[in-house]
Protein backbone atom coordinates (compact mmCIF):
# COMPACT_ATOMS: atom_id res chain seq x y z
CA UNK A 1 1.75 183.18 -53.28
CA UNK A 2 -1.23 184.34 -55.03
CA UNK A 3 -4.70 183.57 -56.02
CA UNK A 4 -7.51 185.11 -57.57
CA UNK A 5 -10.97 185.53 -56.50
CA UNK A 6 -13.38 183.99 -58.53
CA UNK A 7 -16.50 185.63 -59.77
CA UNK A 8 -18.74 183.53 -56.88
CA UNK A 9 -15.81 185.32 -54.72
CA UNK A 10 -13.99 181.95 -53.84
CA UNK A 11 -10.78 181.52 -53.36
CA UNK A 12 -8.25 178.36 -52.99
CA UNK A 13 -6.42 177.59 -50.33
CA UNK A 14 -2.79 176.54 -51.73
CA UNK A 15 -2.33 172.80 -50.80
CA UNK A 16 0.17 173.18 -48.81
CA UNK A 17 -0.92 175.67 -46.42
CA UNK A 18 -3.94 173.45 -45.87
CA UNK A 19 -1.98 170.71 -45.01
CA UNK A 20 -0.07 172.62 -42.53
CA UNK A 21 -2.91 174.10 -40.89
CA UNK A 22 -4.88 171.16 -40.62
CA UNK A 23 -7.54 172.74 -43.40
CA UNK A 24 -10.04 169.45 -44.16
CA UNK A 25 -13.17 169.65 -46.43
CA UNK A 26 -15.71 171.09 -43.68
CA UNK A 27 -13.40 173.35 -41.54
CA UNK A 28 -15.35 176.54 -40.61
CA UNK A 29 -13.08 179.38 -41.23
CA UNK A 30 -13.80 182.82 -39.68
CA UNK A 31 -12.82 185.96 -41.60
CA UNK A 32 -12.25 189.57 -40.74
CA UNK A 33 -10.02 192.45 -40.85
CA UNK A 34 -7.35 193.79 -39.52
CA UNK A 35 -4.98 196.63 -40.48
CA UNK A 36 -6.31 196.44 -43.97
CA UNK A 37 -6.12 192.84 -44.22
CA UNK A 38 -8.24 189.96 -44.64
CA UNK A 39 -7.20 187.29 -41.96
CA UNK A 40 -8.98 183.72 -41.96
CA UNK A 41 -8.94 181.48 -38.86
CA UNK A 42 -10.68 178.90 -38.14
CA UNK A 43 -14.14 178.57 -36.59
CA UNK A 44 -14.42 177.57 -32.40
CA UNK A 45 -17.07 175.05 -33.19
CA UNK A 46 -19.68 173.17 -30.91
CA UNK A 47 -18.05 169.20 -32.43
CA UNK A 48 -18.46 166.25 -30.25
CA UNK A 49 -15.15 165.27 -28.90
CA UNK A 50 -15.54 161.86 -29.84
CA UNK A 51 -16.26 163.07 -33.67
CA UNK A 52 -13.50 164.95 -33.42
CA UNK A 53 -11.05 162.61 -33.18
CA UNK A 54 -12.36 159.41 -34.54
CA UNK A 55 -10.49 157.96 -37.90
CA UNK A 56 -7.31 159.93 -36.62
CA UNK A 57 -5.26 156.77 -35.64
CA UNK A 58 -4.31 154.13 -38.03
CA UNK A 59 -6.69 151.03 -38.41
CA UNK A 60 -5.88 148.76 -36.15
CA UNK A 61 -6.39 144.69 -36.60
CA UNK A 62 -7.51 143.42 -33.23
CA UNK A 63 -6.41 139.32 -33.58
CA UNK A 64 -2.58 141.21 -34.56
CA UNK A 65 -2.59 143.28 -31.66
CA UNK A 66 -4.01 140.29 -29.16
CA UNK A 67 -1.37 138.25 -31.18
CA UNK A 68 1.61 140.77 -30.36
CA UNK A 69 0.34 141.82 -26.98
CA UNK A 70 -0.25 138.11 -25.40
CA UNK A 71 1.28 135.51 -27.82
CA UNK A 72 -0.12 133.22 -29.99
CA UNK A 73 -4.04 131.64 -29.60
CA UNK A 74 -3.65 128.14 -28.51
């Protein structure tokens, strides 16, 4: 695949790779070289592990899951 540097020197990220890496709006990349070639990863970054990993599970309903997990409210 290929992409073109614009004249700000962005580039994009095809969608897919970003999906498979995990690439969100906000993910601190870190660039350099190696060999010749520019290699992006991304950042080790200082987050708050509760930050990190809130919104990742589906939304739950609470009276559903007290419903499923101890029968119905009498």
């Amino acid at each position: 695949m290929k992409t073109t540097i614009s004249t700000k020197g962005q580039v994009t990220i095809p969608k897919h790779l970003r999906d498979r890496l995990g690439l969100r709006p906000g993910t601190a990349l870190e660039f350099s070289e190696e060999n010749g070639r520019l290699v992006a990863r991304k950042a080790e970054t200082d987050r708050d592990p509760v930050a990190a990993v809130t919104g990742i599970l589906n939304s739950l309903d609470v009276d559903t899951y007290l419903e499923e997990t101890r029968g119905p409210a009498e």
